[in-house]
C-alpha atoms as a PDB file:
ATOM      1  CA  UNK A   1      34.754 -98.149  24.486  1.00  0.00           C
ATOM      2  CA  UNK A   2      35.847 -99.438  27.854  1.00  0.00           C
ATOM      3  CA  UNK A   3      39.606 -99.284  28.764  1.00  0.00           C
ATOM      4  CA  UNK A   4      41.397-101.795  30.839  1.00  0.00           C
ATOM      5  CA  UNK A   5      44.482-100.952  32.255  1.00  0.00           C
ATOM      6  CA  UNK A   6      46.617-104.236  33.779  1.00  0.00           C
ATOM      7  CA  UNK A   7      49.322-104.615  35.344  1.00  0.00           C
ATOM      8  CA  UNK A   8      52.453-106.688  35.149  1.00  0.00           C
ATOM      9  CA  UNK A   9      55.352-107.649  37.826  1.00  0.00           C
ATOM     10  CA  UNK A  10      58.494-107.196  35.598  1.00  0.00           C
ATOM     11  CA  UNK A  11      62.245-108.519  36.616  1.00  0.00           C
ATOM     12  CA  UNK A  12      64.794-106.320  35.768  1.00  0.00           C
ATOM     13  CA  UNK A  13      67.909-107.100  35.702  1.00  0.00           C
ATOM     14  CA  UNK A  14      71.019-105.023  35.704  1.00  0.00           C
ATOM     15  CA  UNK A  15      73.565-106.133  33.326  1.00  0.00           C
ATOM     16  CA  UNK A  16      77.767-106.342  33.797  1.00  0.00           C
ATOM     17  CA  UNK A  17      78.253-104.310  30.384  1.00  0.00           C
ATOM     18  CA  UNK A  18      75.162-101.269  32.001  1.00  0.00           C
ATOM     19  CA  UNK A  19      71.678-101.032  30.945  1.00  0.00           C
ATOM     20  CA  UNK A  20      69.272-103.615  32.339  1.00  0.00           C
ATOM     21  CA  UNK A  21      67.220-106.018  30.721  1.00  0.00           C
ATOM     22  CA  UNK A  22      63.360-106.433  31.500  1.00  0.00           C
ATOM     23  CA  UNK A  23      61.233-109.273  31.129  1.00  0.00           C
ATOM     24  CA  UNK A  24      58.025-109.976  32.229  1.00  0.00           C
ATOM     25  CA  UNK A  25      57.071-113.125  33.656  1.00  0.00           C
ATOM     26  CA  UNK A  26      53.142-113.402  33.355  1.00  0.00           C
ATOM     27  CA  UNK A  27      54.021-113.014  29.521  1.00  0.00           C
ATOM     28  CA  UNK A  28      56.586-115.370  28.585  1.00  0.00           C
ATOM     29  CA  UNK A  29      58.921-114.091  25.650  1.00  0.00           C
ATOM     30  CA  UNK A  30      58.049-110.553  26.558  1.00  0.00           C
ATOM     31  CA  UNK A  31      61.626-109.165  27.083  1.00  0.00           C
ATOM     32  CA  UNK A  32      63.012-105.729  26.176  1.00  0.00           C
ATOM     33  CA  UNK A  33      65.848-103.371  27.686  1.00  0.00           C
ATOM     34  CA  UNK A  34      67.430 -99.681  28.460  1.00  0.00           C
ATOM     35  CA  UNK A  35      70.447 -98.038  28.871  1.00  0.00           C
ATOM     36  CA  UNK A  36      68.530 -97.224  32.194  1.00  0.00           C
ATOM     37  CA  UNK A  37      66.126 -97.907  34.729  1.00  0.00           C
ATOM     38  CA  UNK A  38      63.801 -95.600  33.331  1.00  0.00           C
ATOM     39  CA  UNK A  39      64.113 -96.320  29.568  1.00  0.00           C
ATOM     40  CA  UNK A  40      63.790-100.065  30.386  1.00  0.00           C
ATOM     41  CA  UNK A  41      60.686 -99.228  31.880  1.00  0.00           C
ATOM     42  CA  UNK A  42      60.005 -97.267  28.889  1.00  0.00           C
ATOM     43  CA  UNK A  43      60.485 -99.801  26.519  1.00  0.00           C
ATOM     44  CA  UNK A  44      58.851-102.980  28.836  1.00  0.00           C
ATOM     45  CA  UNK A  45      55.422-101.109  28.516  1.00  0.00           C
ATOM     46  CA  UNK A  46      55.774-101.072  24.571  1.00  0.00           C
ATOM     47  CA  UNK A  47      56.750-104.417  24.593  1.00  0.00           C
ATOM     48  CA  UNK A  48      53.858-105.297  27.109  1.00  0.00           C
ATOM     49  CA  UNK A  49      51.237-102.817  24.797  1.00  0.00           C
ATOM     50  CA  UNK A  50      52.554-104.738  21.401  1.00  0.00           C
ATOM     51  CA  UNK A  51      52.511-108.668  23.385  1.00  0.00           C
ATOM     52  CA  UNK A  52      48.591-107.949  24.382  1.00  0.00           C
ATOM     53  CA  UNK A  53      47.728-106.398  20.754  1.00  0.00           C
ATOM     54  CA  UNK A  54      49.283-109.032  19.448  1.00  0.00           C
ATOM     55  CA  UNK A  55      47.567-112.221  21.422  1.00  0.00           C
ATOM     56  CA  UNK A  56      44.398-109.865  20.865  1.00  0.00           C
ATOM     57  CA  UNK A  57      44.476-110.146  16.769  1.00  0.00           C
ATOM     58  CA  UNK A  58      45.300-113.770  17.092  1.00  0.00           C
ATOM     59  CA  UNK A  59      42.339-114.081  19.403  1.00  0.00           C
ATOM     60  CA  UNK A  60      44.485-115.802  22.185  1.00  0.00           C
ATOM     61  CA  UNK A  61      43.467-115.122  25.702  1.00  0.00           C
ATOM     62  CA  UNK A  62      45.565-112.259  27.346  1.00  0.00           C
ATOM     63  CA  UNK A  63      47.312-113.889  30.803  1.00  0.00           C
ATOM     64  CA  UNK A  64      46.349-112.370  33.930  1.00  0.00           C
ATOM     65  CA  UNK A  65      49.484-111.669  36.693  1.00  0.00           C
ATOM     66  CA  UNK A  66      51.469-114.802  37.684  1.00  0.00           C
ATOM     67  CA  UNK A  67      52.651-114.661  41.133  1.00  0.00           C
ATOM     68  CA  UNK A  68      56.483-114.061  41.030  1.00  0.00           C
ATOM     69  CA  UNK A  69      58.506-115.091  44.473  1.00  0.00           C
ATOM     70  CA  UNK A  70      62.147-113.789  44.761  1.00  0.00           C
ATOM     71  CA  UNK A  71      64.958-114.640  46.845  1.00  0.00           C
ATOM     72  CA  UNK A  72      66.466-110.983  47.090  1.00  0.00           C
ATOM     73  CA  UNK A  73      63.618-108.653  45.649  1.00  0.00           C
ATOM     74  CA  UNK A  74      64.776-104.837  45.249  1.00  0.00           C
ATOM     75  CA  UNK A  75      61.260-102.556  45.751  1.00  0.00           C
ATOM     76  CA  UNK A  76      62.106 -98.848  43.766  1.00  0.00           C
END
């Protein structure tokens, strides 16, 4: 079986209280978080694996990359 591997712009945002939250904006309602930069990353592909699986047993298409255009983008 042929594997497709996508990817997905996420927004992460750093919160006051630590951690940062991550959503993803091609797929709305798929949000998830981490104590840290790399668990929220972590957890935003889970969230991103279970979204897809999901849309694919409801037989809903699976959305392709939504351009994303921010005012003060961080690259890491």
């Amino acid at each position: 079986m042929k594997q497709t591997r996508m990817r997905y712009t996420v927004l992460m945002d750093k919160n006051e209280s630590g951690g940062y939250t991550v959503t993803v904006p091609s797929l709305p309602g798929c949000v998830s978080q981490g104590d840290n930069w790399d668990e929220a990353l972590k957890n935003i592909e889970e969230a991103i694996a279970g979204y897809i699986e999901t849309l694919k047993i409801l037989k809903k298409p699976v959305p392709v990359e939504v351009e994303v255009t921010l005012k003060n983008p961080v690259v890491a």
